[in-house]
N, C-alpha and C. Protein backbone atom coordinates (compact mmCIF):
# COMPACT_ATOMS: atom_id res chain seq x y z
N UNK A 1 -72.91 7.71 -20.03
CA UNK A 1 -72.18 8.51 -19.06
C UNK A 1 -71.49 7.61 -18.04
N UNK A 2 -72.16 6.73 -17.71
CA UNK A 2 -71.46 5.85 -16.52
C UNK A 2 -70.44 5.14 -17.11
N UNK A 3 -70.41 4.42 -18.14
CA UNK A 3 -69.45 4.03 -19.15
C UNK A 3 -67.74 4.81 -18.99
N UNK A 4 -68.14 5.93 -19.44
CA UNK A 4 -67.23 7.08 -19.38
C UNK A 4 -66.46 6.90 -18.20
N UNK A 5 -67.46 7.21 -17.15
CA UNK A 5 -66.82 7.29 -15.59
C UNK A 5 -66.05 6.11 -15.77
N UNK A 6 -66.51 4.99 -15.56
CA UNK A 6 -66.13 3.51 -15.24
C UNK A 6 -64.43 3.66 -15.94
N UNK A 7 -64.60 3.97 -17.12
CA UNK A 7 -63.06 4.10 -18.02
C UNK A 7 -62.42 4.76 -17.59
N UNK A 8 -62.93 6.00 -17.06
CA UNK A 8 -62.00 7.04 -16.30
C UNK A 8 -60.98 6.48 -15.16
N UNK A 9 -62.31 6.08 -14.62
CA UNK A 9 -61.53 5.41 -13.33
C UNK A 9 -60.77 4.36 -13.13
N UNK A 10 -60.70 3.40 -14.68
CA UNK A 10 -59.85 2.04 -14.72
C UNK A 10 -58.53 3.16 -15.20
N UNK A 11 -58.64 3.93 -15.93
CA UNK A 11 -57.42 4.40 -16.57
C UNK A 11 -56.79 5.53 -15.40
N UNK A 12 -57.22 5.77 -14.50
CA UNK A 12 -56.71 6.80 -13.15
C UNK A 12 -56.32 5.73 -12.08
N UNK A 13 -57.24 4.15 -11.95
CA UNK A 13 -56.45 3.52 -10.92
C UNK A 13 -54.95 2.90 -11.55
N UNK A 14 -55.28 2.49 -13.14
CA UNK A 14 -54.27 1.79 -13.57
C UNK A 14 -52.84 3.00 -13.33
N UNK A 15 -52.64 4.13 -13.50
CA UNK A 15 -51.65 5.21 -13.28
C UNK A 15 -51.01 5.14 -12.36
N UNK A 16 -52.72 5.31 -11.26
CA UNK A 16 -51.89 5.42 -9.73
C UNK A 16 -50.71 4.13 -9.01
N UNK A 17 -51.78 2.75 -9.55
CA UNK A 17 -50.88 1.53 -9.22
C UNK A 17 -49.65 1.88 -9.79
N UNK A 18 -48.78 2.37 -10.98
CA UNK A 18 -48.29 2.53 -11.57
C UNK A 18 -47.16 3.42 -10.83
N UNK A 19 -47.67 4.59 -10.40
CA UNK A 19 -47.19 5.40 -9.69
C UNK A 19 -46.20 4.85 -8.59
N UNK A 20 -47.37 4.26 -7.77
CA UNK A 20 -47.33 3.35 -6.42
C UNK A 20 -45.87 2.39 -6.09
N UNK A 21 -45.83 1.62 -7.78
CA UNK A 21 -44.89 0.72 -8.19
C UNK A 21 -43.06 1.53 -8.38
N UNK A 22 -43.41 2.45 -9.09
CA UNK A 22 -42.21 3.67 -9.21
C UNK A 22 -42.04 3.79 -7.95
N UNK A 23 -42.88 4.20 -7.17
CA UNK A 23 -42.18 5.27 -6.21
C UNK A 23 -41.45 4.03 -5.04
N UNK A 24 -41.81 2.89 -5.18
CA UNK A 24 -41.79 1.79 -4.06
C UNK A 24 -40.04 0.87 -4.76
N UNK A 25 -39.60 1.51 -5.20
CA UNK A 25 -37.84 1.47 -6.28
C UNK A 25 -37.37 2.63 -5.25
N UNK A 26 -36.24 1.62 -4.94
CA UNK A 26 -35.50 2.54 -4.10
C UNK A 26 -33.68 2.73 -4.47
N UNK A 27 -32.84 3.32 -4.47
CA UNK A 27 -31.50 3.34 -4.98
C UNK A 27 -30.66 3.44 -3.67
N UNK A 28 -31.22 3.79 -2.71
CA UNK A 28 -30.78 3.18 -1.26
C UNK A 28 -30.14 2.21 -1.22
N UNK A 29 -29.16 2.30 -0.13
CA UNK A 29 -28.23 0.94 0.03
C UNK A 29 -28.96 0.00 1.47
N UNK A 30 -29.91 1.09 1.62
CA UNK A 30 -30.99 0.23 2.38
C UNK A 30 -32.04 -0.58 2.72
N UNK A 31 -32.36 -0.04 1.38
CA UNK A 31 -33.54 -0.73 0.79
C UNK A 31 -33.78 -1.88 1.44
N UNK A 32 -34.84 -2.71 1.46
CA UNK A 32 -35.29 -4.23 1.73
C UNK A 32 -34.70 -4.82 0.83
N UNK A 33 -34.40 -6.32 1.12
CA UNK A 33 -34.52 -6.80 -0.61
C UNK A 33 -35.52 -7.84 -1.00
N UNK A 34 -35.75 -7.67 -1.81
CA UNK A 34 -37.15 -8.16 -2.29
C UNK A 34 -37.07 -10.09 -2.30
N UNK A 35 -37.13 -10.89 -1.43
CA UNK A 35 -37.07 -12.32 -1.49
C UNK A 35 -37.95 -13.24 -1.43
N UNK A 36 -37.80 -13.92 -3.03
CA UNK A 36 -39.49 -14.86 -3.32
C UNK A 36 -38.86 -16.39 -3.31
N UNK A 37 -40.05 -17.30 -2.83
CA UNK A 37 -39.89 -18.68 -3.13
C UNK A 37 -38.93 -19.08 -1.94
N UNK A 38 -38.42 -20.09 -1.54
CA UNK A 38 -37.98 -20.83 -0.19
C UNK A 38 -36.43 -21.10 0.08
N UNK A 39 -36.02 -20.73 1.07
CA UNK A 39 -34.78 -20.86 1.28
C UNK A 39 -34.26 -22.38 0.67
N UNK A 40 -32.77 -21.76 0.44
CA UNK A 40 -31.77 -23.10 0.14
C UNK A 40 -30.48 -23.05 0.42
N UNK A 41 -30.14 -23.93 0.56
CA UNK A 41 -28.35 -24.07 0.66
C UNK A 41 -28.36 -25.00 -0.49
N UNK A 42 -26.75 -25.17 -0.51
CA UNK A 42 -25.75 -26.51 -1.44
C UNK A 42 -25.10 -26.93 -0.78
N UNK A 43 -25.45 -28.63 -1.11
CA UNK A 43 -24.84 -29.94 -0.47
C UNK A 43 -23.68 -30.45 -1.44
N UNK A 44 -22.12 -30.35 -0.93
CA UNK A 44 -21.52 -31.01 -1.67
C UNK A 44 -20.86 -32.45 -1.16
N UNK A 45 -21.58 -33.63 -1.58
CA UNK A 45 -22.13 -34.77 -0.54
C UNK A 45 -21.02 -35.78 -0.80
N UNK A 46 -19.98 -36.87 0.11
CA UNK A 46 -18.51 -37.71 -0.74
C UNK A 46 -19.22 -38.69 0.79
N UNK A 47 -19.95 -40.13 -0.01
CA UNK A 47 -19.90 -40.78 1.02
C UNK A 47 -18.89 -42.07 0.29
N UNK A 48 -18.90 -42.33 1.54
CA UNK A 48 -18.13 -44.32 0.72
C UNK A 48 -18.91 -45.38 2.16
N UNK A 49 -19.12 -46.60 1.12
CA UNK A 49 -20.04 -47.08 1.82
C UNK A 49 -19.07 -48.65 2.00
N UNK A 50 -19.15 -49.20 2.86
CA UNK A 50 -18.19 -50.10 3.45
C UNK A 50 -19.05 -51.25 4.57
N UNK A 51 -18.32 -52.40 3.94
CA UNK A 51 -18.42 -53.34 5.61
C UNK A 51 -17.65 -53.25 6.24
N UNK A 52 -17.74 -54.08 7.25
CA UNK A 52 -17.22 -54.21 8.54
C UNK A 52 -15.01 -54.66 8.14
N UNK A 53 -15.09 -54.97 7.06
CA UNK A 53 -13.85 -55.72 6.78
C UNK A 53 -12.97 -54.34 5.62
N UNK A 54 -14.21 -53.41 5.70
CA UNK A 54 -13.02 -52.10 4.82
C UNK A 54 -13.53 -52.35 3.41
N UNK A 55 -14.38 -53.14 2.89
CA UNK A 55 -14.27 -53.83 1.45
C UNK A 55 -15.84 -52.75 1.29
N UNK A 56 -15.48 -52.13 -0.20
CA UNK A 56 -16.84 -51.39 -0.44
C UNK A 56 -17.97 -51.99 -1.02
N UNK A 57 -18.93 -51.58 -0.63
CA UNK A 57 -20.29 -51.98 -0.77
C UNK A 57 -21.09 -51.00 -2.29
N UNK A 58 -21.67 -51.97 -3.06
CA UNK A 58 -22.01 -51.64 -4.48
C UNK A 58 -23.50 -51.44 -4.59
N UNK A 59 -24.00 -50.44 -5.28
CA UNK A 59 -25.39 -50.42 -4.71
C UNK A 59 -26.19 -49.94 -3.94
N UNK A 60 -25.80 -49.30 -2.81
CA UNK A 60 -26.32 -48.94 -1.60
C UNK A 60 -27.06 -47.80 -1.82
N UNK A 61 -28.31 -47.70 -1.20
CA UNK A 61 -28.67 -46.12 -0.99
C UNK A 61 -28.98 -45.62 0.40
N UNK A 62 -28.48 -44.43 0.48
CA UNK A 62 -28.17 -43.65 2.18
C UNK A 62 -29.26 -42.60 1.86
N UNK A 63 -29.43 -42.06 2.92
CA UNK A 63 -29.88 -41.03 3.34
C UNK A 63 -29.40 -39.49 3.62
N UNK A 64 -29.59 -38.71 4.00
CA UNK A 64 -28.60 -37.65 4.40
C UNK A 64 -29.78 -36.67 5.64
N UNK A 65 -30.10 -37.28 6.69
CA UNK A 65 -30.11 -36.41 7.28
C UNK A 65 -29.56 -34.98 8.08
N UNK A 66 -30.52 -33.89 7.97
CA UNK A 66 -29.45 -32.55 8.46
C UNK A 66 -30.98 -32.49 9.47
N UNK A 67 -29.98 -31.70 10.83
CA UNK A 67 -30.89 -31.26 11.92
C UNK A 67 -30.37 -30.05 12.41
N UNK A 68 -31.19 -28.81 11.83
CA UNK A 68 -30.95 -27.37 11.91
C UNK A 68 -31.28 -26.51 12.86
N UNK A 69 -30.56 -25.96 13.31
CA UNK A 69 -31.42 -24.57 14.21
C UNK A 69 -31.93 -23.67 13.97
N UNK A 70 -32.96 -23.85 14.62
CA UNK A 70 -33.65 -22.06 14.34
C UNK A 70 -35.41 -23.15 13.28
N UNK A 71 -35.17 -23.56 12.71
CA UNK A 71 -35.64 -24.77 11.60
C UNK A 71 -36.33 -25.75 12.25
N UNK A 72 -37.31 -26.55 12.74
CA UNK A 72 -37.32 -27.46 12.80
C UNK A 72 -38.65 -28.64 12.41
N UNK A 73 -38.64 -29.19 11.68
CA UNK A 73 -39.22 -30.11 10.92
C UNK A 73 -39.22 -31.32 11.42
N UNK A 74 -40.10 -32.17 11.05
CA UNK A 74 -40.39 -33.35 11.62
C UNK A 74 -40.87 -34.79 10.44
N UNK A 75 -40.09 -34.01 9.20
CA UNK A 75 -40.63 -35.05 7.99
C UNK A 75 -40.51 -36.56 8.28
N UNK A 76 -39.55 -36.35 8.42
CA UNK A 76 -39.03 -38.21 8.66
C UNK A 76 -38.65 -38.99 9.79
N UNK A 77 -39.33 -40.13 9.99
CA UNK A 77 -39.01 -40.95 11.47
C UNK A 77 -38.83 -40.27 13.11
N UNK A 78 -39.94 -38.94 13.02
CA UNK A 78 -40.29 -38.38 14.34
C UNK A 78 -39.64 -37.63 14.74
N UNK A 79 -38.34 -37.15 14.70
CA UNK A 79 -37.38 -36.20 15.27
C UNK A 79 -37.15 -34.96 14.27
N UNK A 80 -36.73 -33.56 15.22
CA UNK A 80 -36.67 -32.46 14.56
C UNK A 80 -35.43 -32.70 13.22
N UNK A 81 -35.47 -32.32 12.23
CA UNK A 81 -34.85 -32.36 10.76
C UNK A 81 -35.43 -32.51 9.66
N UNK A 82 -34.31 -32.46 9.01
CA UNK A 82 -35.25 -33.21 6.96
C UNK A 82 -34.26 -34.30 6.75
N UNK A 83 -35.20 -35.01 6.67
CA UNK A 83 -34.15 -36.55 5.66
C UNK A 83 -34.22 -36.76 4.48
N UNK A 84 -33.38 -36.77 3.46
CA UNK A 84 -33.72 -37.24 2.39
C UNK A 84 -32.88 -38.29 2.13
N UNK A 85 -33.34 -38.86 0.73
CA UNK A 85 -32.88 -40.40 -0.02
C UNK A 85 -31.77 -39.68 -1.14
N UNK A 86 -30.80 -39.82 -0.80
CA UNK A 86 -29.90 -39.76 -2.13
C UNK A 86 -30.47 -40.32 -3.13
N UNK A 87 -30.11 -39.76 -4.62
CA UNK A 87 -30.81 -40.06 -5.74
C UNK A 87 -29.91 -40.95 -6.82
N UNK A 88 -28.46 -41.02 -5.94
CA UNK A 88 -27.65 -42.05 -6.26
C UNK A 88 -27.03 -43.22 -5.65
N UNK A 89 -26.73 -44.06 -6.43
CA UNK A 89 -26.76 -45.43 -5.47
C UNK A 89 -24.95 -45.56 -5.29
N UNK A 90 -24.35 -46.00 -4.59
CA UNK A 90 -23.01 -46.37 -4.21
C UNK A 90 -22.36 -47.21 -5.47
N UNK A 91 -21.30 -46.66 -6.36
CA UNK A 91 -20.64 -47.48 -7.56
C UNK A 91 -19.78 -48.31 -7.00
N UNK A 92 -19.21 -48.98 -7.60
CA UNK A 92 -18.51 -50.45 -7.30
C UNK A 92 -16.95 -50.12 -6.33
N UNK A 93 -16.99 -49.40 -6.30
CA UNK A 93 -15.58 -48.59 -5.21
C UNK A 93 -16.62 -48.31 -3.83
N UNK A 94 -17.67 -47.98 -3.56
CA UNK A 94 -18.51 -47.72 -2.55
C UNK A 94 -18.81 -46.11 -2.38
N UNK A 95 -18.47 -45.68 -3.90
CA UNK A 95 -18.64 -44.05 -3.20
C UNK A 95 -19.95 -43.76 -3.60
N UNK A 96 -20.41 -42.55 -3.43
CA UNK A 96 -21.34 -41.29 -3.48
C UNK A 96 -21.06 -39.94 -3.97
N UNK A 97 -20.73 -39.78 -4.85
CA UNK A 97 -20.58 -38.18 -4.82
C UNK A 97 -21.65 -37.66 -5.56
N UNK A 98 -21.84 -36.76 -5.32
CA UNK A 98 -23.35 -35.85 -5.63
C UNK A 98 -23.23 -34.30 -4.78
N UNK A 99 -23.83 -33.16 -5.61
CA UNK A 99 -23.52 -31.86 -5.36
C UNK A 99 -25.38 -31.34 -5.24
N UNK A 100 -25.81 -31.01 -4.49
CA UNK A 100 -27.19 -30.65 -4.06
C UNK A 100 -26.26 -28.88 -4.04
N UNK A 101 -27.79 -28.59 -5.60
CA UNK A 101 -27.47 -27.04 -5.55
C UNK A 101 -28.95 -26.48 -5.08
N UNK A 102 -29.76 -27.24 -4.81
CA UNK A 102 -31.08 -26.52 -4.01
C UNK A 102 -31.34 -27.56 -2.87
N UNK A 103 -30.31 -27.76 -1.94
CA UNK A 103 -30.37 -28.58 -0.70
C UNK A 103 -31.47 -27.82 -0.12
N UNK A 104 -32.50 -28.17 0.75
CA UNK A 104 -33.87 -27.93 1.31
C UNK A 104 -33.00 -27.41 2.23
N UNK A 105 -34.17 -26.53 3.18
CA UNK A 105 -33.98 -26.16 4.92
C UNK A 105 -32.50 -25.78 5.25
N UNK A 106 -32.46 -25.31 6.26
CA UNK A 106 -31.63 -25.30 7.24
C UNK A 106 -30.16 -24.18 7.05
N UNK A 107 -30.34 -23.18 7.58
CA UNK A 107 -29.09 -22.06 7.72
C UNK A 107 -27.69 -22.85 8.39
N UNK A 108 -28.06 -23.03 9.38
CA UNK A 108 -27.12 -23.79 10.67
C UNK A 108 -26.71 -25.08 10.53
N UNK A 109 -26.18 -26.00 10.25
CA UNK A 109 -26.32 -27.53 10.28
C UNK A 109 -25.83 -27.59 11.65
N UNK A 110 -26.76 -28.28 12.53
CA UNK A 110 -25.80 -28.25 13.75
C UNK A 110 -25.72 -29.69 13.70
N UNK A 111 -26.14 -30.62 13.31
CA UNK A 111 -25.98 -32.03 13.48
C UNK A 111 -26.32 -32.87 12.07
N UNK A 112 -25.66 -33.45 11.21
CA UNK A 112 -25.71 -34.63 9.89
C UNK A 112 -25.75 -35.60 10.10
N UNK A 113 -26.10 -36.14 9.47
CA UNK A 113 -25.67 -37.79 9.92
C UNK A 113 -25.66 -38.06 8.16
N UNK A 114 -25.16 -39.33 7.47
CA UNK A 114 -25.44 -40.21 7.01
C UNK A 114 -25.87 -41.31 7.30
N UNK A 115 -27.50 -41.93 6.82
CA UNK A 115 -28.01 -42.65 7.54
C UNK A 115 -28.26 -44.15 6.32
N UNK A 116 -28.10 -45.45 6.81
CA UNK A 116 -28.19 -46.70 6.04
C UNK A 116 -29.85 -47.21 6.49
N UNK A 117 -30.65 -47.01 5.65
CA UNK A 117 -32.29 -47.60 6.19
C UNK A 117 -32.05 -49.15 5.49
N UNK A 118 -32.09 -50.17 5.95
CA UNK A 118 -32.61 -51.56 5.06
C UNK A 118 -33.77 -51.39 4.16
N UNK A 119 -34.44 -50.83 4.49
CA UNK A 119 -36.19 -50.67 3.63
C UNK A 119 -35.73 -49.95 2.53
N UNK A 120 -34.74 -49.41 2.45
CA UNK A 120 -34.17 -48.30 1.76
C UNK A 120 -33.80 -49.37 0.07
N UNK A 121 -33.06 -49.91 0.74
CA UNK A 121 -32.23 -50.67 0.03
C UNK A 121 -32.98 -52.19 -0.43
N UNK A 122 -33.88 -52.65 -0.92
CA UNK A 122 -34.71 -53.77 -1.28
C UNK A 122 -33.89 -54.89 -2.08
N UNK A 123 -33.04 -54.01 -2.38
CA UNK A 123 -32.06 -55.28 -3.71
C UNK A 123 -30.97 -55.68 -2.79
N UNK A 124 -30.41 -55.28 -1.56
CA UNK A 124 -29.65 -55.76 -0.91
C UNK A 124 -30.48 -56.81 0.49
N UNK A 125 -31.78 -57.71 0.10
CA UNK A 125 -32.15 -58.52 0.86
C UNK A 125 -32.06 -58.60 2.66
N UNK A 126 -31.96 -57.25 2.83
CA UNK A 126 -31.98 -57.47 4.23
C UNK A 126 -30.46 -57.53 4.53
N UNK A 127 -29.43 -57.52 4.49
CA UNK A 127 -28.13 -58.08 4.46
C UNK A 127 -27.55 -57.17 5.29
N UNK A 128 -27.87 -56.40 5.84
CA UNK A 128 -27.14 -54.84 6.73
C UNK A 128 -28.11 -54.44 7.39
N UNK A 129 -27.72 -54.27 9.32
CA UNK A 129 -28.71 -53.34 9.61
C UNK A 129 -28.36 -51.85 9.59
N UNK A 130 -29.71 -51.35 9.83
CA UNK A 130 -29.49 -50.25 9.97
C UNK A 130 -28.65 -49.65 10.97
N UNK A 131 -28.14 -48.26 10.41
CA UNK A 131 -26.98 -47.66 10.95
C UNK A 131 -26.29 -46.27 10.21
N UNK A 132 -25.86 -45.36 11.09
CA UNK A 132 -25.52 -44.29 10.92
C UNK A 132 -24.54 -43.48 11.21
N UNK A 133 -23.84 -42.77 10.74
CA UNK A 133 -22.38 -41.83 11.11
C UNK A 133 -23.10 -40.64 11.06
N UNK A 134 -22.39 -39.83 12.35
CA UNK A 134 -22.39 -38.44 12.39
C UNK A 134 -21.33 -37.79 11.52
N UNK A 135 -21.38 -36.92 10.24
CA UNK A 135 -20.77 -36.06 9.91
C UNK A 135 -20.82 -34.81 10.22
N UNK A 136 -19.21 -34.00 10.31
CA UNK A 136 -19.18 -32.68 10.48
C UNK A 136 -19.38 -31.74 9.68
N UNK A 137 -20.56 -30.82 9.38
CA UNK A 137 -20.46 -30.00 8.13
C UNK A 137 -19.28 -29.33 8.18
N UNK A 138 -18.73 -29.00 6.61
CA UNK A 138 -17.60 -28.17 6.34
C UNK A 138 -18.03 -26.70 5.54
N UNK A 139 -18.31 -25.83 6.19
CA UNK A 139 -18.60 -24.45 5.65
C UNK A 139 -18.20 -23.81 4.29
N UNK A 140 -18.09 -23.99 2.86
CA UNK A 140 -17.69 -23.42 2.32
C UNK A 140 -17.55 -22.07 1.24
N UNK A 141 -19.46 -21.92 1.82
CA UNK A 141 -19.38 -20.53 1.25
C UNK A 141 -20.26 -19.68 2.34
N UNK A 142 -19.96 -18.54 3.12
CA UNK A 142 -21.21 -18.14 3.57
C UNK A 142 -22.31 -17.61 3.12
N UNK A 143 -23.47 -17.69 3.79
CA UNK A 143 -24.91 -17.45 3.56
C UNK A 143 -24.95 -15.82 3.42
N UNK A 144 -26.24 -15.74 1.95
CA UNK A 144 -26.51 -14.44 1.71
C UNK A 144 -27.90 -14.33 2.05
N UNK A 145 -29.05 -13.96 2.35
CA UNK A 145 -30.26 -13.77 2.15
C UNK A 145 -31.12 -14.99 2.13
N UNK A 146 -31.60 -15.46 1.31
CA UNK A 146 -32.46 -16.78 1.61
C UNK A 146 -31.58 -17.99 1.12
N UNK A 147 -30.34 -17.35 0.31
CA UNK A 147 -29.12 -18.63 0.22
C UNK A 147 -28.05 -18.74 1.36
N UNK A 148 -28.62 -20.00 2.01
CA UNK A 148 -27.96 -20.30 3.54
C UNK A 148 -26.45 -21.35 2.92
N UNK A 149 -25.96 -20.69 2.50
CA UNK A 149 -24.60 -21.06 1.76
C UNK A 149 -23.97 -22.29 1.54
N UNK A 150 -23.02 -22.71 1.39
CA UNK A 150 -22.55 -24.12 0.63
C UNK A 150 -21.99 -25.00 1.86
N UNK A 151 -22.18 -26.13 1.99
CA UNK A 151 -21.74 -26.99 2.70
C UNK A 151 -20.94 -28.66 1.85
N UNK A 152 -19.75 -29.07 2.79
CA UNK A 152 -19.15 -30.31 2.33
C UNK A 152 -19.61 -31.13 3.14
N UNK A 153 -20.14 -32.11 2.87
CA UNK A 153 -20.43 -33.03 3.67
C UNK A 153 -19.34 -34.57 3.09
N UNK A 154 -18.31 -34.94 4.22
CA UNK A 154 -17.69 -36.03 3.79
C UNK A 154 -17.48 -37.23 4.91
N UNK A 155 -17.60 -38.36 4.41
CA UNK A 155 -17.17 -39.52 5.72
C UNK A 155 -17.93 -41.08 4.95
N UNK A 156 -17.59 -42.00 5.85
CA UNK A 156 -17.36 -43.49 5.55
C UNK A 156 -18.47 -44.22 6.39
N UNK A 157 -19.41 -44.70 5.98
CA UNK A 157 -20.04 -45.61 6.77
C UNK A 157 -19.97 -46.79 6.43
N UNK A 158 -19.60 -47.56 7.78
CA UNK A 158 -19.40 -48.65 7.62
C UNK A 158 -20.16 -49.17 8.17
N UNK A 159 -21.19 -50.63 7.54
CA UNK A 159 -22.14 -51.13 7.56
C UNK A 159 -21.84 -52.69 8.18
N UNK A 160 -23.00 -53.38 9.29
CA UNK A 160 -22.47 -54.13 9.72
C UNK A 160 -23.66 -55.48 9.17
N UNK A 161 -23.27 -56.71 8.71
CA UNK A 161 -23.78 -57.19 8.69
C UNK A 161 -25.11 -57.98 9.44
N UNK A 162 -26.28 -58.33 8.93
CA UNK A 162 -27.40 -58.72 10.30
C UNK A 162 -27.04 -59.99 10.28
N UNK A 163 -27.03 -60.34 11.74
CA UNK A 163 -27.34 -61.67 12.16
C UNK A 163 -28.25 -62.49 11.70
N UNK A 164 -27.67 -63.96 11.76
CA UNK A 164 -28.91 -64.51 10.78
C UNK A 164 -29.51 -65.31 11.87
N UNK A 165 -30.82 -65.79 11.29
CA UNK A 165 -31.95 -65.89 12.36
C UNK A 165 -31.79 -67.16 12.68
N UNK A 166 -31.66 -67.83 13.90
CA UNK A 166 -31.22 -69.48 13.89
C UNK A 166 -32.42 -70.05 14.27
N UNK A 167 -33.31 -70.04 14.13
CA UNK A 167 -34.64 -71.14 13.70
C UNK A 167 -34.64 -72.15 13.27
């Protein structure tokens, strides 16, 4: 007998959840909308990497810090933003191009930079200090829901050679 019950009642809750699920579908233009997993934008990223004399630099890897509003994070080197490491290195002209279609964080860009770390860069011996350009984001698609929309990010850093140590 308890058997019985027990089945009864898996096969009357399984309905009701069931029910529950139907009735929670809405054809409303009001509806909520249902949003899983973590916001993103797209980075469409054009650096060129340069010395001091205009001549491009081969090799290099930058950074791309963004510092957002509303957002604020503290991943890298202490200040509110996200930094990341480009996953490409500068070709023999000095560019960068790369298109980030799940760019992390941030609705707003209120401040970019492209950033040059030395530690970054191990095959270029120390040869550049560190150094950074502010870029202006360029808006190019607006934001829907948890997709905080497309951004251009473009500009030139020019890198200055380190002084050498006179010992």
């Amino acid at each position: 007998m308890a058997t019985k019950a027990r089945h009864f009642l898996k096969i009357f809750l399984a309905g009701l959840i069931t029910l529950i699920g139907f009735s929670s579908c809405s054809k409303e233009e009001e509806s909520i909308k249902a949003m899983y997993g973590t916001p993103y934008g797209s980075l469409d990223i054009k650096a060129k990497i340069v010395d001091n004399n205009g001549s491009p630099l081969n090799d290099i890897r930058i950074r791309v810090r963004l510092e957002t509003e509303g957002w604020h994070y503290a991943y890298n080197y202490g200040s509110p933003g996200y930094s990341f490491l480009l996953k490409k290195n500068s070709d023999v002209s000095g560019n960068i191009d790369t298109i980030m279609t799940r760019a992390p964080r941030g609705p707003l860009l209120t401040e970019t930079f492209f950033v040059y770390y030395a530690k970054d860069n191990p095959s270029q011996e120390g040869k550049y200090s560190d150094d950074s350009i502010r870029i202006t984001p360029v808006k190019l698609e607006d934001a829907e829901g948890w997709y905080w929309g497309k951004y251009k990010l473009e500009g030139t850093l020019k890198l200055k050679k380190k002084p050498k140590n006179s010992e």
